[in-house]
Structures are given as C-alpha cells and as structure tokens.
Protein backbone atom coordinates (compact mmCIF):
# COMPACT_ATOMS: atom_id res chain seq x y z
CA UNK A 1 0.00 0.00 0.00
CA UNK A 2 2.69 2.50 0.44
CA UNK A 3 4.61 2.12 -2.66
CA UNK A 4 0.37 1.69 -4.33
CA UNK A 5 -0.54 5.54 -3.29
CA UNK A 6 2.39 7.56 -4.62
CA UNK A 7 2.33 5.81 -7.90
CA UNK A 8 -1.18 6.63 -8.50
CA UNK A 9 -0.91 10.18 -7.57
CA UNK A 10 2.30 10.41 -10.18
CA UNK A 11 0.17 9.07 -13.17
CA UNK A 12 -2.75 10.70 -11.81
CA UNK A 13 -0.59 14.01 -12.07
CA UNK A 14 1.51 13.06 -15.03
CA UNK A 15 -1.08 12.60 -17.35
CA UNK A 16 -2.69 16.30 -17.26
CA UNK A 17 0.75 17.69 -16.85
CA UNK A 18 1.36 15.65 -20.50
CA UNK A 19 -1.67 17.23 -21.71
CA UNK A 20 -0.38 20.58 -21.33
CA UNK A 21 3.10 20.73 -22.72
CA UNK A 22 2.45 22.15 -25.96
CA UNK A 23 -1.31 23.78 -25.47
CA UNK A 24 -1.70 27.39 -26.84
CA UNK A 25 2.18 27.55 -27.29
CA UNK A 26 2.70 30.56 -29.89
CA UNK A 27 3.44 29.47 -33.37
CA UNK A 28 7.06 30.11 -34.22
CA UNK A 29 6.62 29.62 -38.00
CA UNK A 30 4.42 27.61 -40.56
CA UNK A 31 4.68 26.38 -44.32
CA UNK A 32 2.03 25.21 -46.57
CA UNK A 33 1.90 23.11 -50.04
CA UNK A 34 -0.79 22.30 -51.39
CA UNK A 35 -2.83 20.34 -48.60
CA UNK A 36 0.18 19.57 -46.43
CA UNK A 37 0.84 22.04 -43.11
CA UNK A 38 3.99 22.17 -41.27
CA UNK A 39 3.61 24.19 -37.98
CA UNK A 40 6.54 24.98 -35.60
CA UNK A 41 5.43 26.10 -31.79
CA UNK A 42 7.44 26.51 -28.57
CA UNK A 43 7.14 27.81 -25.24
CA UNK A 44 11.30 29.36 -25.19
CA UNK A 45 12.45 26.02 -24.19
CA UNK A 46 10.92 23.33 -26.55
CA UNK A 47 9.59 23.58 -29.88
CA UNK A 48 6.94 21.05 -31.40
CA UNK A 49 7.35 20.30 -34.95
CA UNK A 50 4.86 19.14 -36.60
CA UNK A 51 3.16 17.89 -40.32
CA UNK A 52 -0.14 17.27 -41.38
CA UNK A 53 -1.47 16.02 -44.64
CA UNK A 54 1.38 14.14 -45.65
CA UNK A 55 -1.05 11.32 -46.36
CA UNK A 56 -2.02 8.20 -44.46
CA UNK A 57 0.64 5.81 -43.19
CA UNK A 58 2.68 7.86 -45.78
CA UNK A 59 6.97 7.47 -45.90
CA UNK A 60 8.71 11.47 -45.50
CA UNK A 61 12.07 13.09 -44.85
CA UNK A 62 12.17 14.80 -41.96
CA UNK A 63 15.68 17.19 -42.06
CA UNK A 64 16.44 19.83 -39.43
CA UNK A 65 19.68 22.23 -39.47
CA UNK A 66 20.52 24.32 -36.18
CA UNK A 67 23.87 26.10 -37.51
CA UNK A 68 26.82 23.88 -37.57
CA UNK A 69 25.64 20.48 -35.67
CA UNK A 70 25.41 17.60 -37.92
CA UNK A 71 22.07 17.56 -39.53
CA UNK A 72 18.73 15.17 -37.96
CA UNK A 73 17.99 14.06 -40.89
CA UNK A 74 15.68 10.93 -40.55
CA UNK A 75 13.11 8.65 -42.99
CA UNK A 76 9.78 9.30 -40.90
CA UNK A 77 6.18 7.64 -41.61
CA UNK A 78 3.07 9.54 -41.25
CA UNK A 79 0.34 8.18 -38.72
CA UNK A 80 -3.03 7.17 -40.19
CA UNK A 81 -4.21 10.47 -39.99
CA UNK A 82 -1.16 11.60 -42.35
CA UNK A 83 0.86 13.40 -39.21
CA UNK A 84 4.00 13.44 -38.35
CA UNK A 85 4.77 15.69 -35.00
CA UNK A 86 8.37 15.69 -33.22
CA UNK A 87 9.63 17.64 -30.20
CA UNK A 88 13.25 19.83 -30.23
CA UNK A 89 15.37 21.31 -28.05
CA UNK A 90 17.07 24.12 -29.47
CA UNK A 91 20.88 24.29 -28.23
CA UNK A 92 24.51 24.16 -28.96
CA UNK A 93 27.44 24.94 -27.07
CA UNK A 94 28.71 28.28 -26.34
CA UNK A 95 26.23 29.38 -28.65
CA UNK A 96 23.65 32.03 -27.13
CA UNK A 97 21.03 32.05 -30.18
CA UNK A 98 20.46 30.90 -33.96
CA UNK A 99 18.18 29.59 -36.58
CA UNK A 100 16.85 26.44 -36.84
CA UNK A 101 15.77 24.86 -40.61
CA UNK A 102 13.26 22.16 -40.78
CA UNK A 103 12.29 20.29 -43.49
CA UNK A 104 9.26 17.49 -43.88
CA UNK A 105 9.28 16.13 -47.63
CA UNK A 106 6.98 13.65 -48.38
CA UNK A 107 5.45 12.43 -52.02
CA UNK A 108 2.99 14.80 -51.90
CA UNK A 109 4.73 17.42 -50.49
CA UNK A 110 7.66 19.79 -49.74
CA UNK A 111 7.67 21.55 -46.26
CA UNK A 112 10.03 24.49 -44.88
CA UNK A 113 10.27 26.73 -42.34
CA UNK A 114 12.86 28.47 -40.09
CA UNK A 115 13.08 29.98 -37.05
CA UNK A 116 15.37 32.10 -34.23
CA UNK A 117 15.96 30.27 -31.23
CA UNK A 118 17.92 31.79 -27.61
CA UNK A 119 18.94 29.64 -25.00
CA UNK A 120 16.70 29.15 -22.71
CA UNK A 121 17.42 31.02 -19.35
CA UNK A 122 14.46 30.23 -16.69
C-alpha cells in the first residue's frame, strides 16, 4: 500500500501535466503546399514540430539544421491520420542564439520553415 498511493498520484498528475506541454504555445513559423501544413510552436524552451497532410501511413524526410551540428535528418512515416509531430530542443554549445531549418518532404509534399531560437534562461 505505500509504494500503491504515490504511484497513482504520479500518473494521476503526469497525465494532465502531459496534456499541457504544448497547449496554446505561440506558433514560431508555418509552411504550406498544397494540402500539407507544417507548424513549428514553442514555449522558449521546446519547440513542437509538426506535419499534417502528408497522407495516411505515408513514408517522408524529416531534415532539421541548427547552424553547424550535424544535420537530424531521418526517414519518418506519417500516422493514419497523415501526421508526423516531433519535439526539439534548441541548443549548442557556447552558442547564445540561432536559426533552426526544418524540413518534412513527403510524395505529396515539400515543407520548410525556419526559425530564431535563444537559450533558454528560466
């Protein structure tokens, strides 16, 4: 019973905290192609990156840039729905700021959109 009651309360807890990591975060950029959407939104410490459109259970390239790191640059698949949604954490060392570049290609589509990040300072 006592190892029952604080395990409850954490995934009672967890699961609205979940809920609210990305709700009414301001949209950092967007791109559109014909009926695909790519939307970028962040809070000042993580961004959401995310597709729609890209088609049902669809294949993609999903590229992002921040400066000089070595390139993400994955083969993604679309959910059912035709999303694809990732989360970032803009940063790289003894760097204070920069631009990100993200890129979602898919066979029906070409997605890209950039935007400033700055380190994150609580």
């Amino acid at each position: 019973m006592r190892k029952t009651l604080p395990m409850l309360a954490a995934l009672v807890l967890a699961a609205p905290a979940a809920a609210m990591v990305d709700g009414g975060w301001p949209v950092l950029a967007e791109a559109r192609d014909a009926e695909c959407q790519l939307t970028v939104t962040g809070n000042g410490r993580y961004v959401l990156i995310a597709a729609e459109g890209l088609g049902g259970g669809n294949a993609a390239r999903y590229v992002l840039r921040n400066g000089d790191m070595k390139p993400i640059d994955w083969s993604v698949r679309a959910d059912a729905a035709g999303r694809f949604a990732r989360y970032y954490v803009p940063f790289r060392w003894g760097q204070r700021g920069g631009t990100v570049q993200v890129d979602v290609t898919s066979a029906d589509c070409r997605l890209s959109a950039s935007f400033p990040w700055e380190r994150y300072s609580g």
